[in-house]
C-alpha atoms as a PDB file:
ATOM      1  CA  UNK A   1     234.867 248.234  74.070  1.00  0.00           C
ATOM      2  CA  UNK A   2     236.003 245.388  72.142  1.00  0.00           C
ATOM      3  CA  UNK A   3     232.500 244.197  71.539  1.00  0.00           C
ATOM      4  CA  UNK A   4     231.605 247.482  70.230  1.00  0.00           C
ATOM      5  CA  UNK A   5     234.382 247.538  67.492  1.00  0.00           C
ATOM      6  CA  UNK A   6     233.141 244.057  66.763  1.00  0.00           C
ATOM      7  CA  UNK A   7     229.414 245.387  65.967  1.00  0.00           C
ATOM      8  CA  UNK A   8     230.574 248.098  63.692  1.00  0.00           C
ATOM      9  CA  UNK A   9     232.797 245.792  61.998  1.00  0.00           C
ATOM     10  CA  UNK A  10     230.599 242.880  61.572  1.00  0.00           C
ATOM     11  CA  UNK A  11     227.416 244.360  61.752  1.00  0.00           C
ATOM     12  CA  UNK A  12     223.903 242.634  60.519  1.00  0.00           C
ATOM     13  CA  UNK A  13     224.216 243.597  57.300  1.00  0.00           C
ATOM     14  CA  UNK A  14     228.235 242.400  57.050  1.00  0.00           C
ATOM     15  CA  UNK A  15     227.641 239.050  58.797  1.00  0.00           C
ATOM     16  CA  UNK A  16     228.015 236.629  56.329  1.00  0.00           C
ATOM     17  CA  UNK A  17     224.863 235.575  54.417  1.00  0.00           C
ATOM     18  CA  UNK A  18     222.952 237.497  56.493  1.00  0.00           C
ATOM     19  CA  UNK A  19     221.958 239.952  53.978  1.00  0.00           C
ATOM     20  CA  UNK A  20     221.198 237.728  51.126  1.00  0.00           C
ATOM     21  CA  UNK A  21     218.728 235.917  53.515  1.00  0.00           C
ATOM     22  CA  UNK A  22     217.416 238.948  54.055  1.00  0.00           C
ATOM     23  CA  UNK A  23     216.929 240.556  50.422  1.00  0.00           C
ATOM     24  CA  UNK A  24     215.519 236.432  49.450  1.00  0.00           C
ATOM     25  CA  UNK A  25     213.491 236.677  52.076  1.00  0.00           C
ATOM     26  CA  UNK A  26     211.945 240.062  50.475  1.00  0.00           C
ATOM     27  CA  UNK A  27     211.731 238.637  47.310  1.00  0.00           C
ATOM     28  CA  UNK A  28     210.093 235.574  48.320  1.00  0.00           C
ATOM     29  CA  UNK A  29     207.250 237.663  50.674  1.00  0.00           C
ATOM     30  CA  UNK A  30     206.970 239.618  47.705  1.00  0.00           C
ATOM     31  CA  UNK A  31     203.628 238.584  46.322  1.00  0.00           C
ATOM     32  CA  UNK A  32     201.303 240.403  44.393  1.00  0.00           C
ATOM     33  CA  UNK A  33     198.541 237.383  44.469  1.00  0.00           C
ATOM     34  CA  UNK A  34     199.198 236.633  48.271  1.00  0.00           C
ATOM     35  CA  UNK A  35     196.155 238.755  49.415  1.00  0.00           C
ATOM     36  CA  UNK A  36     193.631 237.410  46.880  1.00  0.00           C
ATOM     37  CA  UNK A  37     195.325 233.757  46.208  1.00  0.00           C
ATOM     38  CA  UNK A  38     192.056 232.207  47.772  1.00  0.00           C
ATOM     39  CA  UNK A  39     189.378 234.707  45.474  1.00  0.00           C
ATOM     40  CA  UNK A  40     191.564 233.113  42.414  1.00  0.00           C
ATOM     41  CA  UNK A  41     190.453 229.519  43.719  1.00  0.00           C
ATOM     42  CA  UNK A  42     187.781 230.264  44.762  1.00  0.00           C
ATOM     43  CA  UNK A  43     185.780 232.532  42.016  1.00  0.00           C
ATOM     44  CA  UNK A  44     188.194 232.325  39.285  1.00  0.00           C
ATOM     45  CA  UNK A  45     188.553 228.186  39.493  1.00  0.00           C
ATOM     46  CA  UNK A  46     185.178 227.278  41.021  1.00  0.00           C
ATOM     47  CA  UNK A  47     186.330 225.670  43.891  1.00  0.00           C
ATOM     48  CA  UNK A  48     184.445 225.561  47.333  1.00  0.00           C
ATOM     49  CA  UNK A  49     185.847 227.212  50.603  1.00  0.00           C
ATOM     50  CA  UNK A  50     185.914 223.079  51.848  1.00  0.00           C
ATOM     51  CA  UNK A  51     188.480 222.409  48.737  1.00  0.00           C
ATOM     52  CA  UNK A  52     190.455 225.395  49.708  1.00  0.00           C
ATOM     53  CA  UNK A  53     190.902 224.145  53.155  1.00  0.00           C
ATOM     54  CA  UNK A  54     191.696 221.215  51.813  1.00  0.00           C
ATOM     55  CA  UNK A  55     194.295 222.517  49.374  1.00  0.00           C
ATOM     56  CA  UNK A  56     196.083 224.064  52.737  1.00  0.00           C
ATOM     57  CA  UNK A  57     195.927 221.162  54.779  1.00  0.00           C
ATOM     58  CA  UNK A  58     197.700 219.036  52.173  1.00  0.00           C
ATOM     59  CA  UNK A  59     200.417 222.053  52.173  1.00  0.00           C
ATOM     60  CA  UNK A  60     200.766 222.114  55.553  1.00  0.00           C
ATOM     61  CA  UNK A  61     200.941 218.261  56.237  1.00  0.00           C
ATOM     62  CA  UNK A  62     203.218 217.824  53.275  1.00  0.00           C
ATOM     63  CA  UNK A  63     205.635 220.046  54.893  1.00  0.00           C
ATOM     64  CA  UNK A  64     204.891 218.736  58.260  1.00  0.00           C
ATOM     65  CA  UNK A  65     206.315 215.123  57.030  1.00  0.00           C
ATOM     66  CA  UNK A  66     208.727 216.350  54.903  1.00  0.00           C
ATOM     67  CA  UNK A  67     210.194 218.766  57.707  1.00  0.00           C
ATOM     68  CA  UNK A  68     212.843 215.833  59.337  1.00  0.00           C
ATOM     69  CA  UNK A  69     213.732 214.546  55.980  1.00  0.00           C
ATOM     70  CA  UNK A  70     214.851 217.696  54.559  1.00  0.00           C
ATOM     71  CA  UNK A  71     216.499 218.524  57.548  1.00  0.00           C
ATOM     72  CA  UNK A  72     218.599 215.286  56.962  1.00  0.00           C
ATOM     73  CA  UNK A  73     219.014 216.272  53.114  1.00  0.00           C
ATOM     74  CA  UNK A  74     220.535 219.620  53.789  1.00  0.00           C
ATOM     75  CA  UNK A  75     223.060 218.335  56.691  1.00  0.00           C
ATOM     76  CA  UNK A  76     224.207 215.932  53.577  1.00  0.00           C
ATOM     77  CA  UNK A  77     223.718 218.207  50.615  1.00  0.00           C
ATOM     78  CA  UNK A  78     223.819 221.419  51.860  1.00  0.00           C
ATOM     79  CA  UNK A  79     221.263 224.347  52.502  1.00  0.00           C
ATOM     80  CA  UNK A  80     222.063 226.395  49.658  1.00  0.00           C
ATOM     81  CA  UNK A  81     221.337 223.320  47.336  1.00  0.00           C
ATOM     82  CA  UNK A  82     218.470 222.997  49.764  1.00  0.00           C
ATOM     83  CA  UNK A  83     217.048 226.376  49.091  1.00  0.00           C
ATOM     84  CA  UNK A  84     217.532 226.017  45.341  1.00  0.00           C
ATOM     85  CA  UNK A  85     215.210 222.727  44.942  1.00  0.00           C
ATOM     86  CA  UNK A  86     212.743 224.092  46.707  1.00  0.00           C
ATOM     87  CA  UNK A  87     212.607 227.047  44.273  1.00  0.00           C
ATOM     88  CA  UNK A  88     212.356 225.173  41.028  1.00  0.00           C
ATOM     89  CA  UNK A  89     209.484 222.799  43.314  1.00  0.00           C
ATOM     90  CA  UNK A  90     207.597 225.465  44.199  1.00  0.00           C
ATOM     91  CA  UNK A  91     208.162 226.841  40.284  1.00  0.00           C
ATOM     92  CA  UNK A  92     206.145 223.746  39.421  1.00  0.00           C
ATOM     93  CA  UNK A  93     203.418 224.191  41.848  1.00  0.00           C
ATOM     94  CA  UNK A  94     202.724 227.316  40.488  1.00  0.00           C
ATOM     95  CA  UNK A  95     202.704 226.595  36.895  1.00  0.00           C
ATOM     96  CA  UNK A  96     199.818 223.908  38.446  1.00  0.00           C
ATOM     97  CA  UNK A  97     197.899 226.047  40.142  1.00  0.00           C
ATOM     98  CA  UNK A  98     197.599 228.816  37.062  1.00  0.00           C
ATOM     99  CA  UNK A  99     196.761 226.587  34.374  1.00  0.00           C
ATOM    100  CA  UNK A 100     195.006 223.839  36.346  1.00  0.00           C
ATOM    101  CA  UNK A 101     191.930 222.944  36.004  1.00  0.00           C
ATOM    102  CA  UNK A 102     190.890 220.042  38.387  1.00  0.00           C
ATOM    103  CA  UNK A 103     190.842 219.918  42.506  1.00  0.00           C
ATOM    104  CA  UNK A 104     193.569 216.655  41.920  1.00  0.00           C
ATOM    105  CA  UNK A 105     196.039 219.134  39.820  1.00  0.00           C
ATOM    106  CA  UNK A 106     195.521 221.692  42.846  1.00  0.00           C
ATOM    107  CA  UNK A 107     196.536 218.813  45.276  1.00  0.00           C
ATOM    108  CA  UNK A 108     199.692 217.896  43.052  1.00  0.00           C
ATOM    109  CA  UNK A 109     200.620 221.778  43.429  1.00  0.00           C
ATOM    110  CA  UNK A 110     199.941 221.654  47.193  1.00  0.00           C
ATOM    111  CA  UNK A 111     202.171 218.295  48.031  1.00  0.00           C
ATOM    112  CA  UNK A 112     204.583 220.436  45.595  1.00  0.00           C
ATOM    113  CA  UNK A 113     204.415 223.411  47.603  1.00  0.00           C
ATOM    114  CA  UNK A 114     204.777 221.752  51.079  1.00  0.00           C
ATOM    115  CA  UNK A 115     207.965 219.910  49.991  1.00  0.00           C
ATOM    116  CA  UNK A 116     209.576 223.409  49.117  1.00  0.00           C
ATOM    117  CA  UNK A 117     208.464 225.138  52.311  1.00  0.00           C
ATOM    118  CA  UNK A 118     210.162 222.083  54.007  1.00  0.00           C
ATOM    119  CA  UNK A 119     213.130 221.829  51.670  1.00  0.00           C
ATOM    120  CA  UNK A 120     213.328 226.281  51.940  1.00  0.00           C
ATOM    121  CA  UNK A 121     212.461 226.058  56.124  1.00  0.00           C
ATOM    122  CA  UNK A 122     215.267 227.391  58.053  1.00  0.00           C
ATOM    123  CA  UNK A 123     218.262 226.445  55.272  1.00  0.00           C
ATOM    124  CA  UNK A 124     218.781 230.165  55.113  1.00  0.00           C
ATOM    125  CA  UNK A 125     218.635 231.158  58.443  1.00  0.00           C
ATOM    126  CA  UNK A 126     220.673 228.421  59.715  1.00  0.00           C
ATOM    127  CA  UNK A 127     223.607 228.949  57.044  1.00  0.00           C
ATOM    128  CA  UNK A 128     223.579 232.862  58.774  1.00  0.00           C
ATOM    129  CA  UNK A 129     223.397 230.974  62.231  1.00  0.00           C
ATOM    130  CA  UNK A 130     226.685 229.154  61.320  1.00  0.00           C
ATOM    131  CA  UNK A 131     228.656 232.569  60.836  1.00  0.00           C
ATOM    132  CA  UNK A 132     227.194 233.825  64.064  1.00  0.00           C
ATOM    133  CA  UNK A 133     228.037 230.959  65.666  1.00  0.00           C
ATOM    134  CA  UNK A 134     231.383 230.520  64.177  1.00  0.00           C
ATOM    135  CA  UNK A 135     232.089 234.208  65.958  1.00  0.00           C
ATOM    136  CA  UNK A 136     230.556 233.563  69.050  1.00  0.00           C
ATOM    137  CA  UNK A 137     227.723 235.518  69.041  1.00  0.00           C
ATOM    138  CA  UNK A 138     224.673 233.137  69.154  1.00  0.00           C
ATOM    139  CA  UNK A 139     223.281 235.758  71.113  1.00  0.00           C
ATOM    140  CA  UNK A 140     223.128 238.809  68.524  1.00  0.00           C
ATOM    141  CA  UNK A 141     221.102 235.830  66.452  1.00  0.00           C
ATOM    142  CA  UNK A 142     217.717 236.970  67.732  1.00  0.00           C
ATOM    143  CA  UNK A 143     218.514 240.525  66.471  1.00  0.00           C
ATOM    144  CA  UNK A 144     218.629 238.545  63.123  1.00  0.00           C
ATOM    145  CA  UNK A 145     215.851 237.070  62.757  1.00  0.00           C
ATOM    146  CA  UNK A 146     213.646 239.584  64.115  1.00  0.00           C
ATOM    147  CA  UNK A 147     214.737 241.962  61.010  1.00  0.00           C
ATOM    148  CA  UNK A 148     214.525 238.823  58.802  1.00  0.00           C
ATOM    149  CA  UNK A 149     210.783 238.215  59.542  1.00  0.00           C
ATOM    150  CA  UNK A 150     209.828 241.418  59.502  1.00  0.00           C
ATOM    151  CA  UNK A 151     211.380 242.463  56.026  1.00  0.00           C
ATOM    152  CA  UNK A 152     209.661 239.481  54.580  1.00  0.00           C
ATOM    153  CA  UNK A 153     206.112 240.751  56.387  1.00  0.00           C
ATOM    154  CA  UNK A 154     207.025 244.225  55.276  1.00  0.00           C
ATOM    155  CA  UNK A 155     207.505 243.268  51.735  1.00  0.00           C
ATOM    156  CA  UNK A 156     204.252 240.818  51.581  1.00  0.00           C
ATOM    157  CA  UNK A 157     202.163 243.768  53.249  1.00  0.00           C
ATOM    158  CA  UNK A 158     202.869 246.028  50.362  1.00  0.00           C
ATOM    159  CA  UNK A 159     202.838 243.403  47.216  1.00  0.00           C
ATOM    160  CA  UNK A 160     199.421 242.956  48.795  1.00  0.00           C
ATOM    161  CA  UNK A 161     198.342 246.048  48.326  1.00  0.00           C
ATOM    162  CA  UNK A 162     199.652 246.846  45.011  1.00  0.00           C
ATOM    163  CA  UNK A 163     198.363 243.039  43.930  1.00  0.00           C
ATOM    164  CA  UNK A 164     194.513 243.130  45.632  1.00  0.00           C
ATOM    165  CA  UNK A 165     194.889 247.142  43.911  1.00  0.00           C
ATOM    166  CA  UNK A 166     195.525 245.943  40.519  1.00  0.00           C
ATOM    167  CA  UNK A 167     193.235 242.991  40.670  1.00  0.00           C
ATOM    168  CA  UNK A 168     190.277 245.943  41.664  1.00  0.00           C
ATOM    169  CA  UNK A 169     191.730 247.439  38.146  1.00  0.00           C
ATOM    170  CA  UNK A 170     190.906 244.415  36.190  1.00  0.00           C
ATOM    171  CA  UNK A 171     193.997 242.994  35.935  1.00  0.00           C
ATOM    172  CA  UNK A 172     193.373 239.145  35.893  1.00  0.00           C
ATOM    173  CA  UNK A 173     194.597 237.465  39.274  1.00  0.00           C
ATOM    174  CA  UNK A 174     195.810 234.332  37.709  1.00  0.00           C
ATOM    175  CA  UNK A 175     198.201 237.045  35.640  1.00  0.00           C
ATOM    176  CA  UNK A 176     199.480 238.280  39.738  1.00  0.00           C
ATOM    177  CA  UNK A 177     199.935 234.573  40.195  1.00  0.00           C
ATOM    178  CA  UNK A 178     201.906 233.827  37.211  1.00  0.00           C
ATOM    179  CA  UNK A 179     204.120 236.875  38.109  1.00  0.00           C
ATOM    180  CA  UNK A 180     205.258 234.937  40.969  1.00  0.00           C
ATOM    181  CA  UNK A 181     207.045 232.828  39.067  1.00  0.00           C
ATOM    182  CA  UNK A 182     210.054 234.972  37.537  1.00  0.00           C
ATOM    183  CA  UNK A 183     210.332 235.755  41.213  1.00  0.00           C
ATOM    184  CA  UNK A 184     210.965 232.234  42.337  1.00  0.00           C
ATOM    185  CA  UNK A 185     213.898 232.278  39.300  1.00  0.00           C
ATOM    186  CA  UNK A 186     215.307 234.902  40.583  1.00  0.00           C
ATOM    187  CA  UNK A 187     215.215 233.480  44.197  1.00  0.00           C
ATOM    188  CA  UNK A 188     217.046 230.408  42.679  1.00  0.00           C
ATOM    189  CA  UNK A 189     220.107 232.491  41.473  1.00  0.00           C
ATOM    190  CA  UNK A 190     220.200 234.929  43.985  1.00  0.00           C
ATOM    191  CA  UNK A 191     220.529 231.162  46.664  1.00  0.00           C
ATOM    192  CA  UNK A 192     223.555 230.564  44.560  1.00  0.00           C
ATOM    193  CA  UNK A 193     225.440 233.559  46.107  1.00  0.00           C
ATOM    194  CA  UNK A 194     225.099 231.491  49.524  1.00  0.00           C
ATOM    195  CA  UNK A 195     228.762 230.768  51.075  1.00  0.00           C
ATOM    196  CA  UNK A 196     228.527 227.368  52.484  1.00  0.00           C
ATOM    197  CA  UNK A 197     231.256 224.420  53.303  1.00  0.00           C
ATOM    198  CA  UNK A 198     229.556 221.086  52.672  1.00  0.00           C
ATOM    199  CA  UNK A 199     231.482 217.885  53.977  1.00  0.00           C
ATOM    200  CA  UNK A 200     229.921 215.013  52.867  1.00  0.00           C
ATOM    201  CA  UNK A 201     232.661 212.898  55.033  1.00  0.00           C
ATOM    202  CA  UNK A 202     231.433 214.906  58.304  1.00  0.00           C
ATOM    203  CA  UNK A 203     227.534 214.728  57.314  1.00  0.00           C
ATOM    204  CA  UNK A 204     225.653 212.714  59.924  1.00  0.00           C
ATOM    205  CA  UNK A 205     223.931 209.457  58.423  1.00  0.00           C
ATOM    206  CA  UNK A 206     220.141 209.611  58.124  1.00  0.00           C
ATOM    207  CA  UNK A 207     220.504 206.851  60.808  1.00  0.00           C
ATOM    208  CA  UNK A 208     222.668 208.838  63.201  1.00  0.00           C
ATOM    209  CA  UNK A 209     220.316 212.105  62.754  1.00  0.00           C
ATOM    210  CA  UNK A 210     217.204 210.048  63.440  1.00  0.00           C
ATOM    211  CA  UNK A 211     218.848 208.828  66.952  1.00  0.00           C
ATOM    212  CA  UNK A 212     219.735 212.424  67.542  1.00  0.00           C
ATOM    213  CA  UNK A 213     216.598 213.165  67.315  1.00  0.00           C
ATOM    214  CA  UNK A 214     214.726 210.455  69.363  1.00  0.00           C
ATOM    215  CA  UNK A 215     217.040 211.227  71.877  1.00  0.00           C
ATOM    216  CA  UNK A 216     216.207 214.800  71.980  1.00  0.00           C
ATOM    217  CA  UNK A 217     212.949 214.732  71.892  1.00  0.00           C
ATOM    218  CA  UNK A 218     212.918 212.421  75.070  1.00  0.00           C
ATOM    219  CA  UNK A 219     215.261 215.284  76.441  1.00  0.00           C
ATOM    220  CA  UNK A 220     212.935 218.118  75.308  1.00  0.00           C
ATOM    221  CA  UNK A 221     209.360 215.892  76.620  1.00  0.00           C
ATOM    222  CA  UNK A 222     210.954 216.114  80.438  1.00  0.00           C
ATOM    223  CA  UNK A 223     211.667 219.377  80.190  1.00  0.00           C
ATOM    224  CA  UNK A 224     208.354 221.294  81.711  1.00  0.00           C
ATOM    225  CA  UNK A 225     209.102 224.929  80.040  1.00  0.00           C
ATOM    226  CA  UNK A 226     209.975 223.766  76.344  1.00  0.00           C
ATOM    227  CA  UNK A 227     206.806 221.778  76.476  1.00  0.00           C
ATOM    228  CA  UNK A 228     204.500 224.827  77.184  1.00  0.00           C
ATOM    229  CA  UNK A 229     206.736 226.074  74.616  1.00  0.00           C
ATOM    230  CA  UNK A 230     205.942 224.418  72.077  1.00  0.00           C
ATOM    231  CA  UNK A 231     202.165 223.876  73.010  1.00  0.00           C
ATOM    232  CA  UNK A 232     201.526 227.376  72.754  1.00  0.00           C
ATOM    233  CA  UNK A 233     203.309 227.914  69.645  1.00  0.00           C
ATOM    234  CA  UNK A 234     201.298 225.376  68.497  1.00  0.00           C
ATOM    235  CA  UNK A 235     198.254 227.185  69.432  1.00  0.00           C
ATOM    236  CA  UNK A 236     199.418 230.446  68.219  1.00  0.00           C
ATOM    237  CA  UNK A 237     200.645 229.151  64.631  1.00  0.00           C
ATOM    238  CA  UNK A 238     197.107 227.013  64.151  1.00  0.00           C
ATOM    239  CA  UNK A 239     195.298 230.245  65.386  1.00  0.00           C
ATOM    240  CA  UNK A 240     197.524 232.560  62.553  1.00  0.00           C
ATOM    241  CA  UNK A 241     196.924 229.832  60.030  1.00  0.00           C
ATOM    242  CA  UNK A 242     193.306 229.956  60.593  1.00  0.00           C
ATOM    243  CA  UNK A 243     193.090 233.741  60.003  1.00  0.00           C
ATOM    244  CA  UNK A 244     195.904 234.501  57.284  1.00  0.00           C
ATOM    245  CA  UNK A 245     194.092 231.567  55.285  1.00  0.00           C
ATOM    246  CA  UNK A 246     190.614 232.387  55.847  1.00  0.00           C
ATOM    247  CA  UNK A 247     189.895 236.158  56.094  1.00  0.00           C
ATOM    248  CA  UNK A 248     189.770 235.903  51.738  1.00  0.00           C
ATOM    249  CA  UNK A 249     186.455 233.819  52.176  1.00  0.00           C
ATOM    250  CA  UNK A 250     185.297 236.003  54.964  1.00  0.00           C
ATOM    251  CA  UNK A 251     185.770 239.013  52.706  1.00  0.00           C
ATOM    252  CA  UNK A 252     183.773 236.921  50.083  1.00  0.00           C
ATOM    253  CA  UNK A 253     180.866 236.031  51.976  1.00  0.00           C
ATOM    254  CA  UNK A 254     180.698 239.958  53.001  1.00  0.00           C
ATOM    255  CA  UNK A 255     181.306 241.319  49.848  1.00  0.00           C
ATOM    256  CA  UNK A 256     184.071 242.942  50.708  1.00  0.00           C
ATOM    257  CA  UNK A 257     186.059 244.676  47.101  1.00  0.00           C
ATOM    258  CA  UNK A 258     189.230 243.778  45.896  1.00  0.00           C
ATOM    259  CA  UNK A 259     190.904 246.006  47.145  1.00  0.00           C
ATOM    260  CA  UNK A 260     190.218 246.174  50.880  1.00  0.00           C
ATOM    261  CA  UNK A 261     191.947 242.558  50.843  1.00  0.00           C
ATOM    262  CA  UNK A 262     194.965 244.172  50.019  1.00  0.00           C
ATOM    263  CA  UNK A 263     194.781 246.823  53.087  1.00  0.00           C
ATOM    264  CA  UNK A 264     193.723 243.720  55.634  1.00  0.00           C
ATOM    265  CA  UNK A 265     196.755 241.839  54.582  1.00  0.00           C
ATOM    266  CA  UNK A 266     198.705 244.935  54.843  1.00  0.00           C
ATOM    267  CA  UNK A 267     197.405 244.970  58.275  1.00  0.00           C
ATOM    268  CA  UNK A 268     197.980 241.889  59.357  1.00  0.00           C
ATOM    269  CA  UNK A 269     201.764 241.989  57.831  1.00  0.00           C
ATOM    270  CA  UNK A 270     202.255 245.256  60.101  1.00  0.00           C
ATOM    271  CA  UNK A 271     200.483 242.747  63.175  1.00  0.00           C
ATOM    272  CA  UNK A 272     203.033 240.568  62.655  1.00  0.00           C
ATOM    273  CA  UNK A 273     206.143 241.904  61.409  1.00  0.00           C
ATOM    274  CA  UNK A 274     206.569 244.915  63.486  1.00  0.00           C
ATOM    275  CA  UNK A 275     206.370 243.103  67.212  1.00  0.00           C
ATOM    276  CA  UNK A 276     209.407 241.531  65.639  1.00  0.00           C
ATOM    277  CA  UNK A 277     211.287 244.778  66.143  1.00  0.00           C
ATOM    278  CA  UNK A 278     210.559 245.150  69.771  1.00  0.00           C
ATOM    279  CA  UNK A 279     209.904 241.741  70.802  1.00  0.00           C
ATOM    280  CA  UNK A 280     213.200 239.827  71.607  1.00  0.00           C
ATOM    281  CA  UNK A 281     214.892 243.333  72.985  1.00  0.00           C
ATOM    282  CA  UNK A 282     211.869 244.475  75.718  1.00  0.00           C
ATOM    283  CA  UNK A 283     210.339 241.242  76.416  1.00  0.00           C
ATOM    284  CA  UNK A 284     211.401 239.096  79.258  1.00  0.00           C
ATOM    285  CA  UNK A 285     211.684 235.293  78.268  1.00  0.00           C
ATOM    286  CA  UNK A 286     209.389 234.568  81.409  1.00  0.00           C
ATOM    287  CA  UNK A 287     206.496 236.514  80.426  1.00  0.00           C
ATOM    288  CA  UNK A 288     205.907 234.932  76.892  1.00  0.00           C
ATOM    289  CA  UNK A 289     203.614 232.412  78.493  1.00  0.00           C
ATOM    290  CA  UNK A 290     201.886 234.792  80.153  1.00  0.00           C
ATOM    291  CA  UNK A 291     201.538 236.502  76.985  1.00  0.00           C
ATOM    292  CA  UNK A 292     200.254 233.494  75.299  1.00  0.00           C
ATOM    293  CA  UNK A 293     197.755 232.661  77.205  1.00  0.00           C
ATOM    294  CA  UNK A 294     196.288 235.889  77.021  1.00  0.00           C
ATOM    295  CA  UNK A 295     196.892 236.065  73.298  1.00  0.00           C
ATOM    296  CA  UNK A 296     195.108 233.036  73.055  1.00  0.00           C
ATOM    297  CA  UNK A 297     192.261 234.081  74.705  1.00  0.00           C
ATOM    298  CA  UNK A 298     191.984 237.082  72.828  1.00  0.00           C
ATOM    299  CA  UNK A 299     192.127 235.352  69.699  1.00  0.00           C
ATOM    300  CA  UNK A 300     189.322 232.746  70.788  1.00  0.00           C
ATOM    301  CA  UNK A 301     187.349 236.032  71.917  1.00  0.00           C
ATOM    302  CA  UNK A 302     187.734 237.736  69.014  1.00  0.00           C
ATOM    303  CA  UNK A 303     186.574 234.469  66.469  1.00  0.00           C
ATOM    304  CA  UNK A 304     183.518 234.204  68.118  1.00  0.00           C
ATOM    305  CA  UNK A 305     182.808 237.883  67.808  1.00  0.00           C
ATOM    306  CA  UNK A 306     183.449 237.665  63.963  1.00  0.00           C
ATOM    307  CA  UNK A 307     180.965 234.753  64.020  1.00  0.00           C
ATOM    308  CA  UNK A 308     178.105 236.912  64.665  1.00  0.00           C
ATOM    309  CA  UNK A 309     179.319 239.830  63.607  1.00  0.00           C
ATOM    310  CA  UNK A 310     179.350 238.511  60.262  1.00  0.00           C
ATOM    311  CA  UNK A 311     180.498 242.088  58.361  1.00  0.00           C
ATOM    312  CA  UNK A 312     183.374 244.163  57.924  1.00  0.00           C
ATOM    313  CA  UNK A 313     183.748 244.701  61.453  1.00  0.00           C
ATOM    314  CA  UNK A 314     184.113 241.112  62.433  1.00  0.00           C
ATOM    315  CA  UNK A 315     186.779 240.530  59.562  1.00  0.00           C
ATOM    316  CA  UNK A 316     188.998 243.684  61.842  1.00  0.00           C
ATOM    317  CA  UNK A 317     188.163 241.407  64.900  1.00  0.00           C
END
């Protein structure tokens, strides 16, 4: 009874920060060049699909190394001032990757871009963690994030379509990417309305957190179930990766219009963001790796079928 007056009182949308994560997160998803970002590079700039992957790989590895270091930063600065550096980063990548002209200009952007996904990674979420915490209900934090992610895949799903639609109109796609950036201003002053304590007395020391961390890795390495864990999350992110930033030079080499990369990326945010929903409320913890396994053979099934399928068809597999 209790915990039911609780809910209504403190509901998702009351707990605090939890709904400015959630409206930034919309904002942030909310891009109109996201479903053709890889035509603009590649046919608008002149770069090969080989620089593209490139230009990813330097994202992802500059947020990869920059992941424990900005973790460290935030615990001494704070995630709201966390979240706000990476918007005015990632405002500079962008300005790059409009008006430049050269594959070392795109590479700038990327090691840009990668340092705000680390810097952004988690600082919101975790500052909404905090107040659930704080309450005792670390439990009710699942609920959470499920609507988080799938808000943000909601929101990318239709600026896709309304981006890859207007692009198909003639509206020049380095104009969808420059529209980005009054977005990423407005993500910097909405981070401002984050409530956050920051005490730099009770901060850890970069040599303390590193300690932490060595010794919790050699905690997590013993443990049998967090390593499948993590192995098959690896598995399943490098899998999504491979898809969400490929299936734009798939469409190319198939001819596929402008606008149908809109309604794939609409379909993939639906893929994605609507499990979220149902997920963590009818899905036992002990069947995920069951799950995973069979998702990853699907997935390997399904590449090799788009392989020779080679056509519209294969890019739905």
């Amino acid at each position: 009874m209790i915990n039911n007056e609780l809910d209504k009182k403190l509901g998702l949308w009351k707990m605090e920060n939890a709904k400015l994560a959630i409206w930034l997160t919309c904002v942030r998803h909310f891009s109109l060049s996201g479903a053709v970002f890889s035509v603009f590079f590649i046919l608008d700039r002149g770069f090969s699909v080989a620089d593209f992957a490139i230009f990813q790989t330097v994202v992802r590895l500059s947020q990869a190394a920059l992941e424990i270091p900005s973790g460290i930063f935030a615990d001494k600065f704070g995630r709201r001032r966390s979240v706000m550096i990476s918007r005015v980063l990632v405002v500079a990548a962008f300005v790059l990757i409009a008006w430049g002209a050269s594959l070392p200009m795109m590479l700038v952007a990327a090691i840009l871009d990668g340092i705000a996904m680390a810097l952004y990674s988690d600082s919101d979420t975790s500052l909404v963690y905090d107040s659930y915490k704080k309450l005792g209900r670390s439990k009710d934090y699942p609920k959470f994030i499920a609507v988080y992610n799938a808000m943000g895949m909601a929101s990318f799903g239709v600026a896709s379509v309304i981006g890859a639609s207007l692009a198909a109109a003639g509206v020049p796609i380095v104009w969808l990417i420059v529209s980005r950036i009054p977005l990423f201003i407005l993500q910097y002053f909405m981070a401002k309305g984050f409530r956050e304590k920051v005490s730099k007395a009770a901060a850890p020391k970069a040599s303390q957190t590193l300690r932490h961390l060595k010794a919790t890795w050699g905690q997590v390495l013993k443990h049998r179930g967090l390593v499948k864990i993590i192995y098959f999350h690896s598995i399943i992110l490098g899998a999504n990766l491979v898809v969400w930033a490929f299936y734009q030079p798939y469409g190319l080499a198939i001819n596929m219009s402008l606008a149908g990369f809109g309604w794939i990326a609409l379909l993939f945010a639906v893929a994605e963001g609507f499990p979220q929903f149902i997920a963590y409320k009818y899905v036992r913890a002990g069947g995920f790796s069951k799950m995973y396994v069979i998702l990853i053979l699907l997935i390997g099934l399904l590449h090799v079928g788009a392989f020779f399928l080679q056509n519209m068809a294969g890019l739905c597999y």
